[in-house]
C-alpha atoms as a PDB file:
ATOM      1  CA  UNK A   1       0.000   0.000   0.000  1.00  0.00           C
ATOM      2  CA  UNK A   2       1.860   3.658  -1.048  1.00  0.00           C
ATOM      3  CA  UNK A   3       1.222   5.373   2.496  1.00  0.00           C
ATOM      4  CA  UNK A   4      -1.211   8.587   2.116  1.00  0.00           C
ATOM      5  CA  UNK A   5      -0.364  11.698   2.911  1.00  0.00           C
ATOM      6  CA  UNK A   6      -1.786  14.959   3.976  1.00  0.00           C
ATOM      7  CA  UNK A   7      -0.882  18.551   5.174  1.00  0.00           C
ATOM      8  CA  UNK A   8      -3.169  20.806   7.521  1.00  0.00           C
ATOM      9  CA  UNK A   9      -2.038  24.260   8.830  1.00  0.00           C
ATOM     10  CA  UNK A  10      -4.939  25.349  11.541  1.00  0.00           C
ATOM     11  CA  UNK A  11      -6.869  28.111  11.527  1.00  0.00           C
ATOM     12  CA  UNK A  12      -9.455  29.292  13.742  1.00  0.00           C
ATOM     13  CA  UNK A  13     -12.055  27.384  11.952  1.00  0.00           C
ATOM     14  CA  UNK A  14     -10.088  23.550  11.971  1.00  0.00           C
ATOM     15  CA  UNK A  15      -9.452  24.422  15.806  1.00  0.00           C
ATOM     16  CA  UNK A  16     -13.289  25.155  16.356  1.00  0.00           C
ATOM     17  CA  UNK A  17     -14.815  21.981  14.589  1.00  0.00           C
ATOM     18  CA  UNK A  18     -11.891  19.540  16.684  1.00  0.00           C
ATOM     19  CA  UNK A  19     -13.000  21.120  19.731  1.00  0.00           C
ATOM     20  CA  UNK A  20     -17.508  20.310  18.471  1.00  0.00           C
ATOM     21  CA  UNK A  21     -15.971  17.134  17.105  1.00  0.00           C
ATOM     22  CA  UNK A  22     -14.298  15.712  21.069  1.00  0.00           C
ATOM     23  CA  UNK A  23     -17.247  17.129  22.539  1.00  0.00           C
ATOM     24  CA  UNK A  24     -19.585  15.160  20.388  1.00  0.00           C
ATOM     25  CA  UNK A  25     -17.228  12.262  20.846  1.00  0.00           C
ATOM     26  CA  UNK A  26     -16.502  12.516  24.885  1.00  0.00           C
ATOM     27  CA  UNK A  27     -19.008  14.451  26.151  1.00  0.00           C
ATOM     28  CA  UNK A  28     -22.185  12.325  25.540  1.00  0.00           C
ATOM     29  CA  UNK A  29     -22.960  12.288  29.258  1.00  0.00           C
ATOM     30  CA  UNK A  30     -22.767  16.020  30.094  1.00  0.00           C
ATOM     31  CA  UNK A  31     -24.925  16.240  26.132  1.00  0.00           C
ATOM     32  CA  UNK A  32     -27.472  14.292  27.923  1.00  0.00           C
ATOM     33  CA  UNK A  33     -27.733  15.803  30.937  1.00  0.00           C
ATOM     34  CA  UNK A  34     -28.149  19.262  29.385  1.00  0.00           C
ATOM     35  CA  UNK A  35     -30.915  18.368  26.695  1.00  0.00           C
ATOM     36  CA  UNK A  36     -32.716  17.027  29.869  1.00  0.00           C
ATOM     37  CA  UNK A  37     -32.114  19.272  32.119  1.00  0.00           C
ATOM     38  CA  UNK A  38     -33.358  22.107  28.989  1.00  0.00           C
ATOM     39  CA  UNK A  39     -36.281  19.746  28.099  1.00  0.00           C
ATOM     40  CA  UNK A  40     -37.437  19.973  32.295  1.00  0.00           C
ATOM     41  CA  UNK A  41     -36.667  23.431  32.325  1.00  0.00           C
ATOM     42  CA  UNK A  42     -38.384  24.502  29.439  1.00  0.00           C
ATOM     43  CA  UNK A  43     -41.656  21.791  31.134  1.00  0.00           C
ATOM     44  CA  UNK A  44     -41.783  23.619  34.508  1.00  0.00           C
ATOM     45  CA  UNK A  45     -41.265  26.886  32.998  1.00  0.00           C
ATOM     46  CA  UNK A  46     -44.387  26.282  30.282  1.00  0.00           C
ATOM     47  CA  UNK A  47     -46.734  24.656  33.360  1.00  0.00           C
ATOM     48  CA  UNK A  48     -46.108  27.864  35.021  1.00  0.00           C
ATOM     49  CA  UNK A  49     -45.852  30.767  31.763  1.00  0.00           C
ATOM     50  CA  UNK A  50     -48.055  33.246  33.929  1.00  0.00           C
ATOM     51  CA  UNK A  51     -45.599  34.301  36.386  1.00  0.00           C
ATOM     52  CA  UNK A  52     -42.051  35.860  35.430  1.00  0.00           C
ATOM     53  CA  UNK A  53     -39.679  33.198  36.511  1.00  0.00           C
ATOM     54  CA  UNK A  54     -41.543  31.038  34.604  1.00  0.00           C
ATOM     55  CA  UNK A  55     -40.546  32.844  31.208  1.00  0.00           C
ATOM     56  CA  UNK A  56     -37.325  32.619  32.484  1.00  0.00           C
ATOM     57  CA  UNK A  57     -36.876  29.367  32.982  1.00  0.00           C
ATOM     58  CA  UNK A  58     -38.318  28.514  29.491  1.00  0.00           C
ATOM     59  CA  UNK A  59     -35.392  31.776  28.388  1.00  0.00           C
ATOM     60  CA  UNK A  60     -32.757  29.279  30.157  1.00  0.00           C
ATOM     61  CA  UNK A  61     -33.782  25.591  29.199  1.00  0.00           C
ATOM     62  CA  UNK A  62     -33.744  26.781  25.902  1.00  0.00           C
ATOM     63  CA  UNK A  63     -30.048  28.334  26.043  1.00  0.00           C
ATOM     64  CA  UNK A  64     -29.166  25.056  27.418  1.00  0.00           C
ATOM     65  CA  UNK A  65     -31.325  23.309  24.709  1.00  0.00           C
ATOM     66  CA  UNK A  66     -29.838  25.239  21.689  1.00  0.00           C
ATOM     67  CA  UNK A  67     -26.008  26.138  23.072  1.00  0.00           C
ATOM     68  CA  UNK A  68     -25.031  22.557  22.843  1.00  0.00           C
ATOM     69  CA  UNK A  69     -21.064  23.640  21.851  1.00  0.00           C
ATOM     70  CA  UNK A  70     -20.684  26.770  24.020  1.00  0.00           C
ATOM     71  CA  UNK A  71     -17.999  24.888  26.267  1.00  0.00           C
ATOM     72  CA  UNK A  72     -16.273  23.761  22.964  1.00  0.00           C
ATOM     73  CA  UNK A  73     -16.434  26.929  21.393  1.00  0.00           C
ATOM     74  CA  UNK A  74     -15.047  28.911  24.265  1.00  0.00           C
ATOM     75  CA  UNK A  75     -11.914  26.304  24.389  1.00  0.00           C
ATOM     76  CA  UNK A  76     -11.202  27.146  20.694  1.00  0.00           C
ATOM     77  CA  UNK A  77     -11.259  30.932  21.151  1.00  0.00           C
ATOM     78  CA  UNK A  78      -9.221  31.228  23.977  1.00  0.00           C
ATOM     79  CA  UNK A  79      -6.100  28.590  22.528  1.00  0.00           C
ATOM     80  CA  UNK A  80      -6.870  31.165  19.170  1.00  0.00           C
ATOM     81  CA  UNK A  81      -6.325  34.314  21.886  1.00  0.00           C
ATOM     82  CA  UNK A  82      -3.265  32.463  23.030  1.00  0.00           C
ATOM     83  CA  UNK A  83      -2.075  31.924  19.676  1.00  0.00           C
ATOM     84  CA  UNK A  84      -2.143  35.267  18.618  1.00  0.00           C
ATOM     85  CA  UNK A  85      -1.182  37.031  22.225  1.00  0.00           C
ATOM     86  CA  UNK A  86       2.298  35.077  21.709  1.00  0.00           C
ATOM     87  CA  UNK A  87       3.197  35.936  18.356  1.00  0.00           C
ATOM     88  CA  UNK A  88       3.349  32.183  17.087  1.00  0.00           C
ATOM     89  CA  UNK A  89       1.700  30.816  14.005  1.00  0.00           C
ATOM     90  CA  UNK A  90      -1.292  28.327  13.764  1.00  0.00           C
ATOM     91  CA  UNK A  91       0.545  24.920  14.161  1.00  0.00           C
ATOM     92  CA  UNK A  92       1.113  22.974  10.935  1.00  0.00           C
ATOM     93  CA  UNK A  93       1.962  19.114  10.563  1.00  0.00           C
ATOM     94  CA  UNK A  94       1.942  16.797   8.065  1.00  0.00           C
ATOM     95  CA  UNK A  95       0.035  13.029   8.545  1.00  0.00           C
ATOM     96  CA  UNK A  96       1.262  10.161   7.008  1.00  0.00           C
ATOM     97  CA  UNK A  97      -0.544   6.971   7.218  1.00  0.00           C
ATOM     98  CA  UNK A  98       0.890   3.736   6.239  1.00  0.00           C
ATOM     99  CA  UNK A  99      -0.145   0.286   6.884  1.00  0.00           C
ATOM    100  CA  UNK A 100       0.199   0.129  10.458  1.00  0.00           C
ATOM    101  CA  UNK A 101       0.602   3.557  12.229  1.00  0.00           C
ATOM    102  CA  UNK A 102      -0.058   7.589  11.306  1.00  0.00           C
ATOM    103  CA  UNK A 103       3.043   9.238  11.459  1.00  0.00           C
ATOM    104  CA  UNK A 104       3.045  13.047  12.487  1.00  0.00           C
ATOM    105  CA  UNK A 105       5.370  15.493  11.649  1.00  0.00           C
ATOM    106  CA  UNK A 106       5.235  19.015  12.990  1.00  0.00           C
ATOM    107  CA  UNK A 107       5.944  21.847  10.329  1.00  0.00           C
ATOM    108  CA  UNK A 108       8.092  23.855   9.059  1.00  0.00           C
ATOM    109  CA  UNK A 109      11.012  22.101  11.486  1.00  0.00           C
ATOM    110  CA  UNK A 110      10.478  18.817  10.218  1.00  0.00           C
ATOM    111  CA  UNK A 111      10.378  17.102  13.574  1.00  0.00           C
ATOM    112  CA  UNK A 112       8.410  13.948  14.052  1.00  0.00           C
ATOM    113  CA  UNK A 113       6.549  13.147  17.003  1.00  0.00           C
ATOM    114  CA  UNK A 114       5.962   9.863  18.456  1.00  0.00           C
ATOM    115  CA  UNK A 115       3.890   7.586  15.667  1.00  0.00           C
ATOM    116  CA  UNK A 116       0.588   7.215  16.495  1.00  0.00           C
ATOM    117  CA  UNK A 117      -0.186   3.174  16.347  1.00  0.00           C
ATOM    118  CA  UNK A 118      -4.007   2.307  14.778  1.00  0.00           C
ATOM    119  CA  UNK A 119      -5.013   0.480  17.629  1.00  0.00           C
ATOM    120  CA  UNK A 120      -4.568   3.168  20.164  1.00  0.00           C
ATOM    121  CA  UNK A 121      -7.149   5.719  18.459  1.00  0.00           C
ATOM    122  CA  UNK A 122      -9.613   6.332  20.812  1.00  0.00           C
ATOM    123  CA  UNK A 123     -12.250   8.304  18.679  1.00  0.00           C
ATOM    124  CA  UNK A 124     -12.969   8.690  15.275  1.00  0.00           C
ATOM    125  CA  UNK A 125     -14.949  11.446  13.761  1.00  0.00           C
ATOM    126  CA  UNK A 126     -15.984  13.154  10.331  1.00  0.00           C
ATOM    127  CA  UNK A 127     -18.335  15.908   9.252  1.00  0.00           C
ATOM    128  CA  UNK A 128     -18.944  17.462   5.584  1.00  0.00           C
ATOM    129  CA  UNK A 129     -15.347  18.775   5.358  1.00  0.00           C
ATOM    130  CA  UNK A 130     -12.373  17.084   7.757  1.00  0.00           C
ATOM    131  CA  UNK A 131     -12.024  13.611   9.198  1.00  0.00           C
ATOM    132  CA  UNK A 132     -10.982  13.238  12.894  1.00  0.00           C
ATOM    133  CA  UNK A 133      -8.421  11.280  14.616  1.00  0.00           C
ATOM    134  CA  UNK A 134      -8.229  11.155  18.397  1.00  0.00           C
ATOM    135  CA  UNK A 135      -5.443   9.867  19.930  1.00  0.00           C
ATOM    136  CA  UNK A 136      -7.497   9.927  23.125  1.00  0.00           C
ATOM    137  CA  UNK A 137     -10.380  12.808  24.754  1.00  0.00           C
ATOM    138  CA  UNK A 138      -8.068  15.514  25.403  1.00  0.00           C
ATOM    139  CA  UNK A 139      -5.927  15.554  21.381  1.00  0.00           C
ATOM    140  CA  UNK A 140      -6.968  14.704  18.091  1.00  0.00           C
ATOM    141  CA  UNK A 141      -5.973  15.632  14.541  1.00  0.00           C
ATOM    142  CA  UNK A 142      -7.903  17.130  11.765  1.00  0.00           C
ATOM    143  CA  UNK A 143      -7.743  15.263   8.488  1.00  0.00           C
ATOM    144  CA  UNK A 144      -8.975  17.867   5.113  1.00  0.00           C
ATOM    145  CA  UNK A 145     -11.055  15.784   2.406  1.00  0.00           C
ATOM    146  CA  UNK A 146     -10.204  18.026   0.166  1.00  0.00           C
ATOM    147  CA  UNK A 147      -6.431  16.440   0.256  1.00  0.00           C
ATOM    148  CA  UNK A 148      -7.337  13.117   0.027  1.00  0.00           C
ATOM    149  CA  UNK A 149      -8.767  13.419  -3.210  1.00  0.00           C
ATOM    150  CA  UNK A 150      -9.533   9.966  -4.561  1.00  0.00           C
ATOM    151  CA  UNK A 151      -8.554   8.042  -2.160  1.00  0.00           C
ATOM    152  CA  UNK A 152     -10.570   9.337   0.528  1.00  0.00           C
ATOM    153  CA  UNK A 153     -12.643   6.083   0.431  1.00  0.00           C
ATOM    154  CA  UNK A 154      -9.411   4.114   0.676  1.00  0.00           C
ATOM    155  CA  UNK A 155      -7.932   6.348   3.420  1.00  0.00           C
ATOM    156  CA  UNK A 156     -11.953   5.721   5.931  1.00  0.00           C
ATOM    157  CA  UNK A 157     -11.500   1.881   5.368  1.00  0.00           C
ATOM    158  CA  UNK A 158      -7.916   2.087   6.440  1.00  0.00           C
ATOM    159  CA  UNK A 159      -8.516   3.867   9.854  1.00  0.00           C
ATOM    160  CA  UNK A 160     -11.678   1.960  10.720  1.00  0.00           C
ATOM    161  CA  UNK A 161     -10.083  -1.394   9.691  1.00  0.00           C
ATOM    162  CA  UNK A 162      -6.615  -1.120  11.637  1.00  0.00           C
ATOM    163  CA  UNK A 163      -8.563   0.942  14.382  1.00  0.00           C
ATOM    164  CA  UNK A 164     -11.317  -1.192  15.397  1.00  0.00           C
ATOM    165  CA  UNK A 165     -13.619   1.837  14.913  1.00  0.00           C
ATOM    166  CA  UNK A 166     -15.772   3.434  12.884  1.00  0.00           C
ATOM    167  CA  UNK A 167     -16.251   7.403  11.993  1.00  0.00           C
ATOM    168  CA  UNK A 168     -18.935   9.026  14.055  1.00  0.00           C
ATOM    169  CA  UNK A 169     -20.716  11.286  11.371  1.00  0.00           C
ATOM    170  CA  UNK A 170     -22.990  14.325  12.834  1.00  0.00           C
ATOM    171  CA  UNK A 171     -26.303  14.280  13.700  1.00  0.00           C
ATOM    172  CA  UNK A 172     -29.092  16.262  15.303  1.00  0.00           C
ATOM    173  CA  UNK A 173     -30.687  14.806  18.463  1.00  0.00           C
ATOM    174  CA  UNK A 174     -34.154  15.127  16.238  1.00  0.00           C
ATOM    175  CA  UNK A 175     -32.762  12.753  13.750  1.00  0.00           C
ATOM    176  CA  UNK A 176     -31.373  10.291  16.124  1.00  0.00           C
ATOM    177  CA  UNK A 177     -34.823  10.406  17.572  1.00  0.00           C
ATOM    178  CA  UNK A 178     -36.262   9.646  14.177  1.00  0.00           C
ATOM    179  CA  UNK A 179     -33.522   7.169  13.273  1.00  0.00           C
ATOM    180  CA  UNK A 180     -34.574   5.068  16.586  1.00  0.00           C
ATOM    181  CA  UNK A 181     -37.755   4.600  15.918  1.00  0.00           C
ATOM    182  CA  UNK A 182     -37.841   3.797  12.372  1.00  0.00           C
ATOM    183  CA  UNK A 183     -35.580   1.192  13.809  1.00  0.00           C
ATOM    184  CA  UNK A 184     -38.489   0.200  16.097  1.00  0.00           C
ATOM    185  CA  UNK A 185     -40.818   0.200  13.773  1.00  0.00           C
ATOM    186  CA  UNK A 186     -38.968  -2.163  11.354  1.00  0.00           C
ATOM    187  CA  UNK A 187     -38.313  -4.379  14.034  1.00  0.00           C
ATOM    188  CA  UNK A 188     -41.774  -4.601  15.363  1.00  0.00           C
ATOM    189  CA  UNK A 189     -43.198  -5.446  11.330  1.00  0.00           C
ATOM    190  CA  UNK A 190     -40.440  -8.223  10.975  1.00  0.00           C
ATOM    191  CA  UNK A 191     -42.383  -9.893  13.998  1.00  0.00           C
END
């Protein structure tokens, strides 16, 4: 197999969607606990509309309800603050994935970090425009589509073969919903 290889200088926009991708992947717990604490916020607060506090808690379960990535997004903008307070440059690195391991070397020095074996990714995630590669819940690694080319196809059935795991694409809690119970459904007419 001729390794692939990609490039990826950050931005402010690659660090925001790592930091929405590791929450969607790690956080699943504290996700759940806010959509239900919104959803019995937003309850009490309708059951009791005609007095003030009432509007307010509907105000606040649906803040909760609708700023899913606040955490995420404030994590992004202040390493971005850093970034620019110091003087330094976006970090750069270039991937290279061969049979067994993704290799990472940090640009423009050319120095390679410790090779990141297959079977110790933790998370895998991908959205419209990057794949993700989490080495475990605190660091990952933004992969662009747009260098893969044609072999993005060969590059997902690499990772999820040698990893064990498979790339968690995004989805809103209203289509999860749906997704279950069409799955319900179709198991309740093959009775």
């Amino acid at each position: 197999m001729k390794p692939i290889e990609v490039t990826l200088k950050h931005n402010e926009r690659t660090l925001t969607a790592l930091a929405h991708k590791q929450y969607d992947l790690f956080c699943g717990a504290n996700r759940n606990t806010r959509t239900i604490l919104a959803m019995g916020l937003f309850i009490l607060g309708a059951s009791n509309m005609e007095t003030w506090w009432g509007l307010l808690l509907i105000a606040y379960g649906s803040f909760l309800f609708t700023g899913k990535y606040n955490a995420a997004n404030r994590t992004a903008r202040q390493l971005t603050q850093q970034l620019k307070a110091s003087g330094e440059d976006y970090p750069s690195s270039r991937y290279i994935f061969d049979e067994h391991k993704m290799r990472i070397i940090t640009l423009p020095n050319e120095a390679e970090l410790d090779p990141l074996p297959y079977s110790k990714i933790a998370g895998l995630g991908e959205d419209s425009a990057y794949f993700y590669i989490f080495q475990n819940e605190y660091g990952g690694y933004v992969i662009p589509k747009d260098q893969l080319g044609d072999r993005e196809d060969e590059f997902k059935i690499l990772i999820e073969q040698k990893s064990g795991k498979f790339f968690v694409t995004p989805r809103s809690r209203f289509v999860a919903i749906r997704q279950w119970m069409r799955d319900r459904q179709e198991q309740r007419s093959h009775l």
